[in-house]
N, C-alpha and C. Protein backbone atom coordinates (compact mmCIF):
# COMPACT_ATOMS: atom_id res chain seq x y z
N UNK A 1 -23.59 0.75 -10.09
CA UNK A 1 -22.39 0.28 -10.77
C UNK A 1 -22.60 -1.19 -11.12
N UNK A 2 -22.48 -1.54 -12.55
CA UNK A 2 -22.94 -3.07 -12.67
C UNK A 2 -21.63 -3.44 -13.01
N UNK A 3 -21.75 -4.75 -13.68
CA UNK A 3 -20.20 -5.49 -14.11
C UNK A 3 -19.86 -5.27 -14.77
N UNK A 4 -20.55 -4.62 -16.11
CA UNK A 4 -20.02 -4.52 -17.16
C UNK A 4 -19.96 -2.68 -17.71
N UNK A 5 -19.55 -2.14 -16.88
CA UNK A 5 -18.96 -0.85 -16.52
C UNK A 5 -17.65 -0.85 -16.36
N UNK A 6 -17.28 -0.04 -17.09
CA UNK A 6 -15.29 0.18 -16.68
C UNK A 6 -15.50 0.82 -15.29
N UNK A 7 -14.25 0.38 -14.31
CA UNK A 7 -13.84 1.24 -13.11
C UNK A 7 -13.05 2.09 -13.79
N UNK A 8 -14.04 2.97 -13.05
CA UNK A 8 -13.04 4.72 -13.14
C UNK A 8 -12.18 4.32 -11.41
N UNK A 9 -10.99 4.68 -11.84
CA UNK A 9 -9.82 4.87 -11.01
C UNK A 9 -9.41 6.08 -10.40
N UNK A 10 -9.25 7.02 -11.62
CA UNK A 10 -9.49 8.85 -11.19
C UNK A 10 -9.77 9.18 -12.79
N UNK A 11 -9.39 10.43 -13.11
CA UNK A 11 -10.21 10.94 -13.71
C UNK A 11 -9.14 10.85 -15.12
N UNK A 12 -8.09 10.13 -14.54
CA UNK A 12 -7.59 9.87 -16.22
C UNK A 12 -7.40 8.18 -16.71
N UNK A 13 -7.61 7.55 -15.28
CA UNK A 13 -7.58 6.01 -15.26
C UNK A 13 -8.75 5.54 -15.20
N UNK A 14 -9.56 4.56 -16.40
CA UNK A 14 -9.95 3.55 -15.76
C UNK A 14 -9.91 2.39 -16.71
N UNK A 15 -10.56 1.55 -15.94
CA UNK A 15 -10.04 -0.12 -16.17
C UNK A 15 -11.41 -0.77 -16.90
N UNK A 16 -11.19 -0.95 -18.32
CA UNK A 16 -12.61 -1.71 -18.51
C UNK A 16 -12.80 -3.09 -17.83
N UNK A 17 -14.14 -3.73 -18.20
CA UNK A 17 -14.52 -3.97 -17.28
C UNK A 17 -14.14 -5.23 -18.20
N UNK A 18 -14.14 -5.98 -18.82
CA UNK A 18 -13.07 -7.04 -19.54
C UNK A 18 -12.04 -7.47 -18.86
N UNK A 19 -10.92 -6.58 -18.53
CA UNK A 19 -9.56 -7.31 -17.76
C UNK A 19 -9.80 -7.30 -16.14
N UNK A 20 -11.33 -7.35 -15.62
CA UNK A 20 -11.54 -7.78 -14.57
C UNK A 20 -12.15 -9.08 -14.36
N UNK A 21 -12.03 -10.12 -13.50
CA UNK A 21 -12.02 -11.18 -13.81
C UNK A 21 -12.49 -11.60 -12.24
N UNK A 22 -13.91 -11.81 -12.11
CA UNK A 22 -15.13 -12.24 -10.91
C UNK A 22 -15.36 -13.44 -10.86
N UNK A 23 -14.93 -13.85 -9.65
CA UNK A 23 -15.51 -15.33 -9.64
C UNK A 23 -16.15 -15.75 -7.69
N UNK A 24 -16.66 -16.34 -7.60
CA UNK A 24 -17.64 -16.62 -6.46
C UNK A 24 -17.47 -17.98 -5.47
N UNK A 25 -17.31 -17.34 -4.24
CA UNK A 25 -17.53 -18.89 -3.16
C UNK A 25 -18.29 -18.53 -2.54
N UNK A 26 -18.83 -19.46 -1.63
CA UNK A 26 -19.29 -19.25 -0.49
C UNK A 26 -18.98 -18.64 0.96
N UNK A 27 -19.73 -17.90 1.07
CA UNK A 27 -18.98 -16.56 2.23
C UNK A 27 -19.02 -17.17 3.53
N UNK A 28 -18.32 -16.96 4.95
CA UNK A 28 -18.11 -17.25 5.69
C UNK A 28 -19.01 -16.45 6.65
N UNK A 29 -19.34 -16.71 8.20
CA UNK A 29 -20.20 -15.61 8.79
C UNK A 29 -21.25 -15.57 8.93
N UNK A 30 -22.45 -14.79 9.55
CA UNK A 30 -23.47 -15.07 9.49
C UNK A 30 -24.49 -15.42 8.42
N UNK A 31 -25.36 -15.70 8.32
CA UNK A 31 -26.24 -15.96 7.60
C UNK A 31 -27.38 -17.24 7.62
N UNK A 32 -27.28 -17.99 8.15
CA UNK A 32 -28.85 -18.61 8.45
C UNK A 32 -28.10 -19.81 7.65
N UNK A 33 -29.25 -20.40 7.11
CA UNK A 33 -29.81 -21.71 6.28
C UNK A 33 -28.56 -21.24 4.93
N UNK A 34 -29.33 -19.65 4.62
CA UNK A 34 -28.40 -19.26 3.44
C UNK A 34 -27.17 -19.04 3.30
N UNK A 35 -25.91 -19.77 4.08
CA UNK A 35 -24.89 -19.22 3.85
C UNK A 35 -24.49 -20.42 3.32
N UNK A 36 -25.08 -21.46 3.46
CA UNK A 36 -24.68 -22.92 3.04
C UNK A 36 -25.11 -23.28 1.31
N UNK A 37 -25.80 -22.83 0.67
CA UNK A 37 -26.03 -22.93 -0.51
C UNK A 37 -25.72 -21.16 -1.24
N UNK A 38 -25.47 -20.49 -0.85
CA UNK A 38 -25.38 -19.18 -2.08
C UNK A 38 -23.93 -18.47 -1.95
N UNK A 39 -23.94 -18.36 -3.33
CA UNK A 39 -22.15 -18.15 -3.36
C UNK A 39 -22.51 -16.08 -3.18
N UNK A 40 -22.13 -15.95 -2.11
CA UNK A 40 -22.07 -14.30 -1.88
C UNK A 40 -20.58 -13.76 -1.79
N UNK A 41 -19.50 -14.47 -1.62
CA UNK A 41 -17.95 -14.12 -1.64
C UNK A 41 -17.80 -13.49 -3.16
N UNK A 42 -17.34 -12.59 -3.18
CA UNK A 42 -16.58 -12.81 -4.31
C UNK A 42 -15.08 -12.13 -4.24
N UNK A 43 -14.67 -13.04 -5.52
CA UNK A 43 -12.93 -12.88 -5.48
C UNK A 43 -12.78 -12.00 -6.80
N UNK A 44 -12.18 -10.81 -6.78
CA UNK A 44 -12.14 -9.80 -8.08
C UNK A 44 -10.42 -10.22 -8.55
N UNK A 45 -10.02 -10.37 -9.91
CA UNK A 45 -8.60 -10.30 -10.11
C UNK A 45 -8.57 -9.27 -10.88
N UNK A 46 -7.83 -8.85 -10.70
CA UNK A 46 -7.06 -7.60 -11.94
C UNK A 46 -5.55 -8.08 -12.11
N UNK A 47 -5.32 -8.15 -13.39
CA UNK A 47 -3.58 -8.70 -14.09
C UNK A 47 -3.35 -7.24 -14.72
N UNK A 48 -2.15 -6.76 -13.24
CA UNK A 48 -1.66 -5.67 -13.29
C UNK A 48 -0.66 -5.80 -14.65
N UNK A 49 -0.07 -7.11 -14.70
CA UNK A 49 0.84 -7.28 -15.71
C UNK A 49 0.80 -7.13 -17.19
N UNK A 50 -0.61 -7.85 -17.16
CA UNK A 50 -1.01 -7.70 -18.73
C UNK A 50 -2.19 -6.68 -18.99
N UNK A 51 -2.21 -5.60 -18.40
CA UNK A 51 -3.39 -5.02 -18.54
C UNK A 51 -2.94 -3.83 -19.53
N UNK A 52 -4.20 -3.70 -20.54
CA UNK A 52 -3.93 -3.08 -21.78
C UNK A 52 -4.14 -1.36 -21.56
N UNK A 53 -5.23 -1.37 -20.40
CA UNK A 53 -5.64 0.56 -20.19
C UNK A 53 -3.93 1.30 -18.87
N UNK A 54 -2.96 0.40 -18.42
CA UNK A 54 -1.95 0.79 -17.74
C UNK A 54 -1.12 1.11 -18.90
N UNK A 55 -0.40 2.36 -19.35
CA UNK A 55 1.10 2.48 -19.80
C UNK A 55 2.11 1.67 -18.63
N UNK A 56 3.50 1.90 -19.53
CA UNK A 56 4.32 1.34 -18.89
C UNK A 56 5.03 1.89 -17.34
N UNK A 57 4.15 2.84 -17.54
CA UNK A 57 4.87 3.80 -16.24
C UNK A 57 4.29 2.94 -15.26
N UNK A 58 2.72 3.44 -15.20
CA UNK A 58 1.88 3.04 -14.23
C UNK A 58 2.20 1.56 -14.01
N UNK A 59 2.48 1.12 -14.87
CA UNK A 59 2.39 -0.05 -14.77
C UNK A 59 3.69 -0.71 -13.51
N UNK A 60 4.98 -0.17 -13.81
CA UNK A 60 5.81 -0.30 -13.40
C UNK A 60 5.63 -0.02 -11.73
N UNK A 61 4.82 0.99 -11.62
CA UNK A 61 4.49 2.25 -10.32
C UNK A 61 4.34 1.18 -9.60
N UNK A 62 2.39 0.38 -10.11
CA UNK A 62 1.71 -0.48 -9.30
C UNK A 62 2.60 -1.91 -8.96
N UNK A 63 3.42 -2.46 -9.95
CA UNK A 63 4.00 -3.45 -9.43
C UNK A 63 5.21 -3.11 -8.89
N UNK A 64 5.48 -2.07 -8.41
CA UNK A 64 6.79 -1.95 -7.60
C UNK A 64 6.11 -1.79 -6.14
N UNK A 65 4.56 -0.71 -6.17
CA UNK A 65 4.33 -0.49 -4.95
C UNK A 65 3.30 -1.01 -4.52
N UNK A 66 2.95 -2.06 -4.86
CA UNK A 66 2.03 -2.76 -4.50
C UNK A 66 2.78 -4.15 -4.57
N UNK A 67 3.68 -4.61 -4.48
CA UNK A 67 4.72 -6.01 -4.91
C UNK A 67 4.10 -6.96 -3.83
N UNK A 68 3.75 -6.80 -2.60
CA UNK A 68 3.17 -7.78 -1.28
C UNK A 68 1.77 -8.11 -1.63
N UNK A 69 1.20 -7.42 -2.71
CA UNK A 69 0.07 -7.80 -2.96
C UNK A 69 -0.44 -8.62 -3.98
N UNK A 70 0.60 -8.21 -4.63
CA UNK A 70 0.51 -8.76 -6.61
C UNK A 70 0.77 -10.42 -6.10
N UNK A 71 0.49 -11.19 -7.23
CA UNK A 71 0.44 -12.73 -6.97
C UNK A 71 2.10 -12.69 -7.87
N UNK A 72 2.65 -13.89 -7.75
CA UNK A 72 3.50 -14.32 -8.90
C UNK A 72 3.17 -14.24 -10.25
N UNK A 73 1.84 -13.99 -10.41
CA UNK A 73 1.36 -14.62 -11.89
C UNK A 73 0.73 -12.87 -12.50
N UNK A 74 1.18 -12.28 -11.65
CA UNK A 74 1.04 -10.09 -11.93
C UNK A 74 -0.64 -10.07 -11.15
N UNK A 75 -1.43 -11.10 -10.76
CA UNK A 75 -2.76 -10.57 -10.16
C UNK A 75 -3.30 -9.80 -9.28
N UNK A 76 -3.62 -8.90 -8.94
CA UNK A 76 -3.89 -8.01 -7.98
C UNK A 76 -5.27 -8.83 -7.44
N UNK A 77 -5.41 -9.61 -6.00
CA UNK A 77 -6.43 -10.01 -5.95
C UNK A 77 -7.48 -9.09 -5.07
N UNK A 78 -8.56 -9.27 -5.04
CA UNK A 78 -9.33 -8.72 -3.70
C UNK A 78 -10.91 -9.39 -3.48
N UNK A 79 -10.80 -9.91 -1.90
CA UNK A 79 -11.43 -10.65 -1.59
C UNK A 79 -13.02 -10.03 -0.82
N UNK A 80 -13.91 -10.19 -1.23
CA UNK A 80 -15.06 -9.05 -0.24
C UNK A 80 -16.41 -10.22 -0.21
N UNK A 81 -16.47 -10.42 1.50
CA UNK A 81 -17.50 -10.97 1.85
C UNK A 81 -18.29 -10.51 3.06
N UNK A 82 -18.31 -8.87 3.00
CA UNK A 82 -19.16 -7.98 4.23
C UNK A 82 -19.83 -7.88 4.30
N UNK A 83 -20.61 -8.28 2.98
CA UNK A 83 -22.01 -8.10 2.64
C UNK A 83 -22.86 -9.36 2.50
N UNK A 84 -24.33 -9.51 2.70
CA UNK A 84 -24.58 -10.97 2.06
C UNK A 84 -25.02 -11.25 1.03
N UNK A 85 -25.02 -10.09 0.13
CA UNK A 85 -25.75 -10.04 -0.94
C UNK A 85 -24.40 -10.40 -1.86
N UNK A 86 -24.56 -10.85 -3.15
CA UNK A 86 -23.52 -10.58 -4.06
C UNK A 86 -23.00 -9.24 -4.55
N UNK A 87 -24.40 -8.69 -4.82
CA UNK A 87 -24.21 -7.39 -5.75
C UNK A 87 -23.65 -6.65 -4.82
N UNK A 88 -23.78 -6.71 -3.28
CA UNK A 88 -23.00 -5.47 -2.95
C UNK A 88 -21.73 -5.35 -2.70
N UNK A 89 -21.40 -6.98 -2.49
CA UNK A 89 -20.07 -7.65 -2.34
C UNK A 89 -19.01 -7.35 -3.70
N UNK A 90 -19.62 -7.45 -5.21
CA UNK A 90 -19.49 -6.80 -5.98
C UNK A 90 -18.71 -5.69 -6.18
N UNK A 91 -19.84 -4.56 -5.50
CA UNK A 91 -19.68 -3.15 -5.73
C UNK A 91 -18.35 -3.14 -4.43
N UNK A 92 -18.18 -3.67 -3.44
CA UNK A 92 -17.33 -3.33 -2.77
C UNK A 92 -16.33 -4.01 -2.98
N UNK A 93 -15.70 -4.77 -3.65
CA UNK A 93 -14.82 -5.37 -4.31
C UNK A 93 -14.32 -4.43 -5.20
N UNK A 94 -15.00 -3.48 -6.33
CA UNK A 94 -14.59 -2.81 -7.17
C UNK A 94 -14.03 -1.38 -6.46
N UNK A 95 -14.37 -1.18 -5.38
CA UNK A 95 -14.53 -0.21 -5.01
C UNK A 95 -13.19 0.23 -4.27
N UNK A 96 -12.54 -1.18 -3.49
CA UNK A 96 -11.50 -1.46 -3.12
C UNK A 96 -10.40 -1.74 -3.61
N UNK A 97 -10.54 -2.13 -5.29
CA UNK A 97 -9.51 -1.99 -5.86
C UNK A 97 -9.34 -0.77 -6.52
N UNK A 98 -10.27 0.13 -6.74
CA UNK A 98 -10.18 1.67 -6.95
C UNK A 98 -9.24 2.34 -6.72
N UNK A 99 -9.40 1.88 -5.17
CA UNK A 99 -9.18 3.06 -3.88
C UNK A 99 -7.99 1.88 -3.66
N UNK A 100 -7.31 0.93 -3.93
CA UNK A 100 -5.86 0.58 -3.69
C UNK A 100 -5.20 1.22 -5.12
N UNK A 101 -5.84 0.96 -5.90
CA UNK A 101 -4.98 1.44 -7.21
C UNK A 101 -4.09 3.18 -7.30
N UNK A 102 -5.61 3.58 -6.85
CA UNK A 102 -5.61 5.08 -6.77
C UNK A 102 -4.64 5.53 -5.47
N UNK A 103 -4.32 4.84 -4.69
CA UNK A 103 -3.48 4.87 -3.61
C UNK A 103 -2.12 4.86 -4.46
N UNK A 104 -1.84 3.87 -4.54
CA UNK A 104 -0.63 3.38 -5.12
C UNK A 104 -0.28 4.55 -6.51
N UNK A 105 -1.19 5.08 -7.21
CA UNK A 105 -0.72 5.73 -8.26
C UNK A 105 -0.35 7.16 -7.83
N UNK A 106 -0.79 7.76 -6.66
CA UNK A 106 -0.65 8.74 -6.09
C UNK A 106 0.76 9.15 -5.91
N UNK A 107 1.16 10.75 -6.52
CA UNK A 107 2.41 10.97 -6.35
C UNK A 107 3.00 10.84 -5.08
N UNK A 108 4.11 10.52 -5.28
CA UNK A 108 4.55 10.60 -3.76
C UNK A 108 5.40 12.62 -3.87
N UNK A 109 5.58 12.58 -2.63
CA UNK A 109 6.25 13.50 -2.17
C UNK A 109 8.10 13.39 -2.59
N UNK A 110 8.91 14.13 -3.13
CA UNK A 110 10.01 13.95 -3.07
C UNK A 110 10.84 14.04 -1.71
N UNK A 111 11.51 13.81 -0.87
CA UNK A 111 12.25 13.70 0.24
C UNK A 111 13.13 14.94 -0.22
N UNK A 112 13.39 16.18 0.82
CA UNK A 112 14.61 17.23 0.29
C UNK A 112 15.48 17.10 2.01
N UNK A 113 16.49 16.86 1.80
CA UNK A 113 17.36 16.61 2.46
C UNK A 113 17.58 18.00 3.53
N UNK A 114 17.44 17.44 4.94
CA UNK A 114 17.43 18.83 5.74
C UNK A 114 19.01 18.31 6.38
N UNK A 115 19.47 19.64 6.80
CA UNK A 115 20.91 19.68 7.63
C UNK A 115 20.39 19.49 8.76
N UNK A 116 21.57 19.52 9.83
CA UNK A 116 21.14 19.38 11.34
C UNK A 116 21.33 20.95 11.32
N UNK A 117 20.60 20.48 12.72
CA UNK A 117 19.57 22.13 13.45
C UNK A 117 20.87 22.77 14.17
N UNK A 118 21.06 24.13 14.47
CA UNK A 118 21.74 24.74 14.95
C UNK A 118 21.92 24.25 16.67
N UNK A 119 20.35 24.08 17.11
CA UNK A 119 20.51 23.36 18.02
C UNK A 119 20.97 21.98 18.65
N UNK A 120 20.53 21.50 17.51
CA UNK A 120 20.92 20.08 17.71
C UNK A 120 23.38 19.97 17.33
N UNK A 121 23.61 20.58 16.72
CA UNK A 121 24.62 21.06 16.64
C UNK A 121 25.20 21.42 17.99
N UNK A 122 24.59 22.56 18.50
CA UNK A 122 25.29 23.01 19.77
C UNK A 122 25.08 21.76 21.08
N UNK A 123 24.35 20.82 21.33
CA UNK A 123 24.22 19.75 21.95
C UNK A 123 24.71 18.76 21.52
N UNK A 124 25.55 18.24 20.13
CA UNK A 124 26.29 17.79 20.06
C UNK A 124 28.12 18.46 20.77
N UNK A 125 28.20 19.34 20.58
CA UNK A 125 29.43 20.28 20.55
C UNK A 125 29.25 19.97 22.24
N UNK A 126 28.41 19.89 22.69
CA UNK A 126 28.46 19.44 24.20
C UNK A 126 28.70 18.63 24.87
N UNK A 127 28.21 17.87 24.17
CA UNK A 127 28.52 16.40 24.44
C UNK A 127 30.21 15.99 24.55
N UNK A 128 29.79 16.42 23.08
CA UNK A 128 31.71 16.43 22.92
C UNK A 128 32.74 16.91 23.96
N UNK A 129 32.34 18.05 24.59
CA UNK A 129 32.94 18.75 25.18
C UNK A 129 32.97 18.18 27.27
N UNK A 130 31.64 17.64 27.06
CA UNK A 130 31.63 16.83 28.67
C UNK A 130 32.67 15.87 28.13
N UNK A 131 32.25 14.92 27.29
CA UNK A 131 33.27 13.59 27.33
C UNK A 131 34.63 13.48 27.38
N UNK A 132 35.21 15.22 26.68
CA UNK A 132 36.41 15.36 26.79
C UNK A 132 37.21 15.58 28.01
N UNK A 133 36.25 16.55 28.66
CA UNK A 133 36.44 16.79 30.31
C UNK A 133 36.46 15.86 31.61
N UNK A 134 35.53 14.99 31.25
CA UNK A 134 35.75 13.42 31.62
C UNK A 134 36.69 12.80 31.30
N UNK A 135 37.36 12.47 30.05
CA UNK A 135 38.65 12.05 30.21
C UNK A 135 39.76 12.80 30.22
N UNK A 136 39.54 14.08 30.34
CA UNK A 136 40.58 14.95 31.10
C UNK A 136 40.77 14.91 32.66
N UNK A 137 39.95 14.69 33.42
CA UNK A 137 39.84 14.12 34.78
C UNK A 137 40.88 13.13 34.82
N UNK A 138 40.39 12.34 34.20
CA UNK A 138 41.33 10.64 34.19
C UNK A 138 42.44 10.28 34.39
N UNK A 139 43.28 11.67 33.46
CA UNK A 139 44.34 11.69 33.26
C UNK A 139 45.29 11.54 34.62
N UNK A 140 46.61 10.85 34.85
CA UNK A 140 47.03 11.18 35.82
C UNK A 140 47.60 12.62 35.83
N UNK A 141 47.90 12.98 37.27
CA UNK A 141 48.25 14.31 37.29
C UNK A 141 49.63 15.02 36.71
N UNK A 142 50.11 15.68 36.48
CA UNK A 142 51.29 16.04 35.67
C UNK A 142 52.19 16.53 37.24
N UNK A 143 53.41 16.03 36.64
CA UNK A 143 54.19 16.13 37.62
C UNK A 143 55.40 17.04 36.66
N UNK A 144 56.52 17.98 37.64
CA UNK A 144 57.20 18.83 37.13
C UNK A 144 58.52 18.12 37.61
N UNK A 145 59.07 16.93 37.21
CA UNK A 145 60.21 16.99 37.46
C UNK A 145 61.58 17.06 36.50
C-alpha cells in the first residue's frame, strides 16, 4: 500500500489519496542514535468536513459519531509511532483510519422496545404487597366502641 493509493474503507467507500494529508516528527521510544535525527512518527489528517468521496449522509454519520475525535477544524487525526520505520508507520496509520471509519459507518442496530417480564411483574406485585402488609401492621388496632 503506497501513498498515493486511495484507502478502500469497504467495498463502496474509499478515500483518495489527495484529501489525506501526512506529515512527520520524530518518534518517541526506542531506537538508538536513530531516534534523534529520523522523522518515523507520522501524523495522518483526514477533513471529514470537506471531504469530496463522503455524501452528506456519511458525512453527517462520521461527525456525529466520531465528534470526541474530530478536531474543531472537521480533522480526523491519527497518530502512529509503533513502528520505526516510516513506511510501516504509514501503512498503519492508514490502516487505522480504515478500521475507525469503517467502525463508525457501520449500521447500528435499531433498539425495539421490550415490556417487563411476567416475572419481573409478579416480584414487583410482591413487593407491593409486603410493603402494604408492613404498614398494615403499623396501624393502630381498631377498637369497637
Amino acid at each position: 500500500m503506497t501513498r498515493s493509493e486511495p484507502l478502500r474503507v469497504n467495498g463502496r467507500l474509499s478515500i483518495p489519496a489527495s484529501e489525506l494529508s501526512m506529515s512527520y516528527a520524530r518518534s518517541g521510544g526506542p531506537g538508538g542514535q536513530n531516534v534523534n535525527k529520523v522523522e518515523t512518527k507520522v501524523v495522518l489528517r483526514f477533513s471529514v468536513a470537506e471531504s469530496r468521496a463522503l455524501g452528506e449522509r456519511r458525512r453527517a454519520m462520521l461527525l456525529a459519531r466520531l465528534a470526541n475525535r474530530i478536531t474543531s477544524g472537521g480533522d480526523l487525526v491519527i497518530h502512529a509511532s509503533r513502528y520505526r520505520e516510516r513506511a510501516r508507520n504509514e501503512e498503519d496509520a492508514r490502516e487505522r483510519l480504515a478500521a475507525i471509519l469503517r467502525e463508525a459507518l457501520r449500521p447500528r442496530p435499531t433498539r425495539r422496545p421490550t415490556g417487563p417480564t411476567r416475572a419481573s411483574k409478579r416480584r414487583r406485585r410482591e413487593g407491593k404487597e409486603r410493603r402494604a402488609a408492613t404498614k398494615r401492621l403499623r396501624r393502630p388496632p381498631k377498637t369497637d366502641d
